[in-house]
Protein backbone atom coordinates (compact mmCIF):
# COMPACT_ATOMS: atom_id res chain seq x y z
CA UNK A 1 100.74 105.64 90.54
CA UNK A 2 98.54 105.64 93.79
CA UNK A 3 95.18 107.25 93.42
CA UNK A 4 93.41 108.17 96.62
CA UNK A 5 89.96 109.19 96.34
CA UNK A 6 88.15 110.83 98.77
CA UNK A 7 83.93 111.55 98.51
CA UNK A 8 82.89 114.42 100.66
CA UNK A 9 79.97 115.66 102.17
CA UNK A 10 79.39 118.48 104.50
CA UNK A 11 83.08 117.81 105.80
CA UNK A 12 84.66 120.96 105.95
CA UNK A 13 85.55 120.79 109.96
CA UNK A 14 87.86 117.52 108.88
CA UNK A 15 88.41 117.17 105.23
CA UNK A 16 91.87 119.66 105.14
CA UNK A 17 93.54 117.26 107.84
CA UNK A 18 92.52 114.46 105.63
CA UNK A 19 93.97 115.86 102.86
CA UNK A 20 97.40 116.86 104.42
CA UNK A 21 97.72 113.02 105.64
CA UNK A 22 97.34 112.22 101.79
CA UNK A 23 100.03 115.27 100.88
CA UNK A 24 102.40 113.77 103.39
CA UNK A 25 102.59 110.47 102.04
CA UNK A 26 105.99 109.41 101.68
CA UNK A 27 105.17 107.77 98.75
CA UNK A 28 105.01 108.97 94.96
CA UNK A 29 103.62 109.22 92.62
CA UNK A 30 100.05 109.80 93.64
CA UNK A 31 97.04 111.74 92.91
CA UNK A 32 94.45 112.94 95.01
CA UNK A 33 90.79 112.90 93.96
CA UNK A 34 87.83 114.64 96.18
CA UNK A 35 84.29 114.29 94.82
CA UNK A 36 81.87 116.85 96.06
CA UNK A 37 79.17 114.91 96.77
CA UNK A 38 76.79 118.28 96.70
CA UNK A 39 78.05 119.56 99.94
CA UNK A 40 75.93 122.50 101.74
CA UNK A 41 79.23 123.76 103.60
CA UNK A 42 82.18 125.48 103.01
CA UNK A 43 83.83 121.50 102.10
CA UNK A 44 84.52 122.71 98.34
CA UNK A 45 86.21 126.16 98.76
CA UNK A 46 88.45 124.42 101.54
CA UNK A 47 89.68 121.63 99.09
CA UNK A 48 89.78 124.42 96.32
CA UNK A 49 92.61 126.57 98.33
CA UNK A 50 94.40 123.42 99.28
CA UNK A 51 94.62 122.37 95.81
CA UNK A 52 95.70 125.87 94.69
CA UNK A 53 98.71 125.74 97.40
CA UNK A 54 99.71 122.08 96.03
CA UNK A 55 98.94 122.25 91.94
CA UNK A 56 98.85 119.44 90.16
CA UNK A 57 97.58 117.26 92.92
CA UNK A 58 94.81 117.55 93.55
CA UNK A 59 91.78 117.16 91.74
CA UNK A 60 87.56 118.50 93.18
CA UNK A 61 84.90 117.14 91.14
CA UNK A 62 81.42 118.23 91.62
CA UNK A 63 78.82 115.66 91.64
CA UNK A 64 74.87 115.56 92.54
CA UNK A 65 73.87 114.28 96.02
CA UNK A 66 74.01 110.40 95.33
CA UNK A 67 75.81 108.85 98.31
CA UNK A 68 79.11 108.05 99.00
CA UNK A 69 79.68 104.82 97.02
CA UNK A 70 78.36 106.34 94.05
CA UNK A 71 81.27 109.38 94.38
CA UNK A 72 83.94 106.41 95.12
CA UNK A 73 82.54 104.86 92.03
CA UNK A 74 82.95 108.27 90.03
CA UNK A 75 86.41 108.83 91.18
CA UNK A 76 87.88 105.33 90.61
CA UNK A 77 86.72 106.10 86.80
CA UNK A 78 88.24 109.35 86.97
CA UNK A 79 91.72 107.87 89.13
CA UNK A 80 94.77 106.83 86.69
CA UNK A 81 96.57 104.75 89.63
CA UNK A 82 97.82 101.04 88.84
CA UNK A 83 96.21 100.84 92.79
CA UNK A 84 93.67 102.77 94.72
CA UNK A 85 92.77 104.17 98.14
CA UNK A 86 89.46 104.97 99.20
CA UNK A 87 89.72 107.60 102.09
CA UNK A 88 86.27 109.31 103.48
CA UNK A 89 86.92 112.67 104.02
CA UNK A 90 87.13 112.54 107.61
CA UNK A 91 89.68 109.86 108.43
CA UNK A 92 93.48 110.03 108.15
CA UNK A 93 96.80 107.59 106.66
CA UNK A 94 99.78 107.55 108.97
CA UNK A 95 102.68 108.85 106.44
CA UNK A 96 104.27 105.89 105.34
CA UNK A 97 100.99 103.93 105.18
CA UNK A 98 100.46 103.47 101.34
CA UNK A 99 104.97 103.36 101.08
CA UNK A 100 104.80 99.95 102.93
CA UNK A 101 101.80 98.97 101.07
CA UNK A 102 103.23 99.80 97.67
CA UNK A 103 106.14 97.67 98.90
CA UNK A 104 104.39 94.69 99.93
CA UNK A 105 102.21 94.91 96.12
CA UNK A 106 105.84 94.80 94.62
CA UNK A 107 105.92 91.04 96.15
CA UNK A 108 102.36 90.04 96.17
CA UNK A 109 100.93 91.99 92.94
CA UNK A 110 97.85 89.77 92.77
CA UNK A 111 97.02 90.59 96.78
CA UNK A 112 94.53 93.42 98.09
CA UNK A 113 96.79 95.18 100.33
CA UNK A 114 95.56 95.69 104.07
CA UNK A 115 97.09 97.10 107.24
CA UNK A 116 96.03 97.32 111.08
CA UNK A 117 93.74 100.92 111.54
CA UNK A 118 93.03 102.76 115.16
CA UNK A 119 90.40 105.08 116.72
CA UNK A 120 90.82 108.80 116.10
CA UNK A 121 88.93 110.33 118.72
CA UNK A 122 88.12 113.13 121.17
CA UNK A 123 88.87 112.39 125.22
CA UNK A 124 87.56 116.25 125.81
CA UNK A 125 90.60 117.86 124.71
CA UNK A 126 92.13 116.73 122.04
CA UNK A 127 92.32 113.80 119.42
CA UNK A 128 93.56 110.82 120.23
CA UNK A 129 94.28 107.28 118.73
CA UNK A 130 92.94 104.22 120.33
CA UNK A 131 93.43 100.11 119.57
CA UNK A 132 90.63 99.42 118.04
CA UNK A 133 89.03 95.95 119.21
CA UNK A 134 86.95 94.88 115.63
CA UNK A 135 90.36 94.53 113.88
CA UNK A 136 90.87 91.22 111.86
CA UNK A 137 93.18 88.99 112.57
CA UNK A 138 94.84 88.49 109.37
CA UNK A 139 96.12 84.52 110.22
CA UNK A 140 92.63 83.93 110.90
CA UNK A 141 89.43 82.98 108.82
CA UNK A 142 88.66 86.15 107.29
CA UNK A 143 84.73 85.12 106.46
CA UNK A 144 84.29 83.90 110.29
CA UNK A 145 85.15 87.59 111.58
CA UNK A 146 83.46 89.69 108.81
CA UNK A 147 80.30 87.09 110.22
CA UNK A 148 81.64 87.71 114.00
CA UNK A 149 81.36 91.97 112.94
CA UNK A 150 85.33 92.17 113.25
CA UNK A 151 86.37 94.34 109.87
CA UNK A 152 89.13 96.23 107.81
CA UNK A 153 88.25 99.86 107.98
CA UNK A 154 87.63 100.69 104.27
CA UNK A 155 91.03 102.94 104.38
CA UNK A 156 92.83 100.03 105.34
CA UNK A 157 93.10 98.69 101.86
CA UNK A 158 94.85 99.62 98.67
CA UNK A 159 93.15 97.69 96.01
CA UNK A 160 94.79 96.80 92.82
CA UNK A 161 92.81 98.52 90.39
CA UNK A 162 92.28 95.17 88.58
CA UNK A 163 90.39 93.75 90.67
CA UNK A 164 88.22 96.54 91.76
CA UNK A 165 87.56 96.15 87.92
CA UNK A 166 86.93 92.74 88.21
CA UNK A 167 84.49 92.93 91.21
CA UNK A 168 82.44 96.07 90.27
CA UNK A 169 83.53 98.75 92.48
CA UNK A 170 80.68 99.96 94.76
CA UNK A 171 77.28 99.47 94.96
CA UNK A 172 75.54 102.50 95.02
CA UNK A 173 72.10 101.02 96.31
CA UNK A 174 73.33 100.37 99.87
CA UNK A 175 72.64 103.22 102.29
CA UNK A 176 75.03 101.62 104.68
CA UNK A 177 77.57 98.18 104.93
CA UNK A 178 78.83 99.44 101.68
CA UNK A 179 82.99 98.95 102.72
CA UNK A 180 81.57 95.54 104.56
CA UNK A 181 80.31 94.47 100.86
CA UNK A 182 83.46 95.84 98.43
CA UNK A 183 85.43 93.79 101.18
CA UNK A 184 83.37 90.18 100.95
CA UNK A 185 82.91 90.07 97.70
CA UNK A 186 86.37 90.49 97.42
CA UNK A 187 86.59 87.56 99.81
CA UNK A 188 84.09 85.56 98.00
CA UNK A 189 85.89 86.03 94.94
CA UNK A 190 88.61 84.68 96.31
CA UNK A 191 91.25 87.27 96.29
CA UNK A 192 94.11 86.77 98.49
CA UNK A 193 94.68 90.04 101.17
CA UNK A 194 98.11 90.57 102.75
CA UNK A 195 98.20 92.31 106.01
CA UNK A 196 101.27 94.96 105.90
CA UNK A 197 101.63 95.43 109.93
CA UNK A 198 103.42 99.56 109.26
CA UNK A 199 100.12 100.23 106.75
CA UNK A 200 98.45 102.25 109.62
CA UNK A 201 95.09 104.66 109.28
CA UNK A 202 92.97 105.83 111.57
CA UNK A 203 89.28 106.03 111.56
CA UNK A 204 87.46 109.33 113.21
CA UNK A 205 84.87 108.75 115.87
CA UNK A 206 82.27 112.01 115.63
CA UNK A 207 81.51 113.95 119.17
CA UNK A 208 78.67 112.00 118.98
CA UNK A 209 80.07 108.78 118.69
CA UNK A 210 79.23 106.37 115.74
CA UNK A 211 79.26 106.73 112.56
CA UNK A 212 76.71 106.14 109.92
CA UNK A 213 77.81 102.31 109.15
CA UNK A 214 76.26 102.09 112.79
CA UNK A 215 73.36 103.58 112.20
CA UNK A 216 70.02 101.45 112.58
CA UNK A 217 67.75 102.93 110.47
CA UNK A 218 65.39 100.91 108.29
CA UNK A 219 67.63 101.92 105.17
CA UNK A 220 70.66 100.57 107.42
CA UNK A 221 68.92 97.61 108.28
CA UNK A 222 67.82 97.15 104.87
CA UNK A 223 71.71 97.45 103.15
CA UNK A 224 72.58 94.84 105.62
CA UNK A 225 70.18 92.24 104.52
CA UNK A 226 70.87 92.21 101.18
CA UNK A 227 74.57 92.02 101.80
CA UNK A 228 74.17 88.95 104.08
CA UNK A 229 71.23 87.52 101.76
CA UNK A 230 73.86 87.59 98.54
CA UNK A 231 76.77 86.05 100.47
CA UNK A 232 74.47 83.17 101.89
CA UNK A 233 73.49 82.73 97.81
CA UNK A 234 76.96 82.80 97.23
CA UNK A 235 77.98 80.39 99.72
């Protein structure tokens, strides 16, 4: 089994096309977990009817406002699936994404899965998907471009749950950086990552642009620091 789980905040304008891209997977089993991080919005009664129309699965949670990573963190202990996606509630898998990664786990079962991830923006009348140009090259050092501010987009992955286990899952004291830290520790660890080329998602750019990984606020600038700090202790 494949769990995806999905926090959500104030997401209802994007969270039912994020759930139909987990629906259409091509790949079962799976289960689909959304954790209500204490949205003010309709987000809950939209997942609710969704779930109703697909029974058994789907499953909302309800949790008090305490961030993203500490909703991932609640789902993954909630989640039954041998491997995991983390999805935030406005980004989207292509259908086949977590088929070809479940494939790839079948031959590297000790690997963190990854696969290449585009824009998913608006050009004024629609959305569109766009290269995205802070994708890593998987042949290359992996450290050096995390460094360099290339990434994985956190949807990118399907993580064995074993080693989410073994790494600590998320850590809920970072306001921002907080897929940039699962990933190096994972690095630092030193997991292997296999880069399944089909594995593609899509990552939503806002009207406004940004998102709140770009963010520069103190809080922001103080998540980042302490990332970097523990990886230069760790180096």
């Amino acid at each position: 089994m494949v769990s995806i789980v999905i926090p959500c905040h104030n997401a209802e304008h994007w969270i039912a096309e994020t759930l139909q891209s987990c629906i259409d997977q091509t790949y079962r089993p799976i289960e689909i977990i959304v954790v209500d991080d204490a949205s003010a919005d309709a987000s809950a009664n939209v997942v609710r009817d969704i779930a109703e129309r697909n029974p058994g699965l789907i499953q909302l949670v309800h949790n008090e406002r305490r961030g993203a990573s500490a909703a991932r963190n609640m789902g993954f202990r909630l989640s039954r699936g041998a491997y995991v996606q983390f999805l935030d509630a406005d980004d989207l898998l292509a259908p086949e994404k977590i088929q070809f990664q479940v494939n790839a786990a079948l031959r590297e079962p000790e690997s963190i899965l990854c696969g290449p991830w585009k824009w998913w923006s608006w050009d004024g009348k629609t959305w569109v998907s766009t290269p995205s140009n802070r994708e890593m090259d998987p042949n290359a050092d992996l450290m050096q471009q995390w460094l360099e501010g290339r990434y994985y987009a956190a949807h990118a992955l399907l993580w064995p749950r074993t080693v989410l286990d073994q790494i600590g899952g998320w850590d809920e004291t970072l306001a921002s950086f907080q897929d940039g830290d699962l990933f190096i520790r994972a690095v630092l660890k030193g997991y292997s990552f296999h880069h399944v080329a089909e594995g593609l998602s899509y990552y939503r750019i806002a009207y406004s642009g940004g998102s709140i990984s770009s963010q520069r606020s103190l809080a922001s600038l103080q998540s980042r620091v302490k990332v970097l700090e523990a990886v230069e202790a760790e180096l």
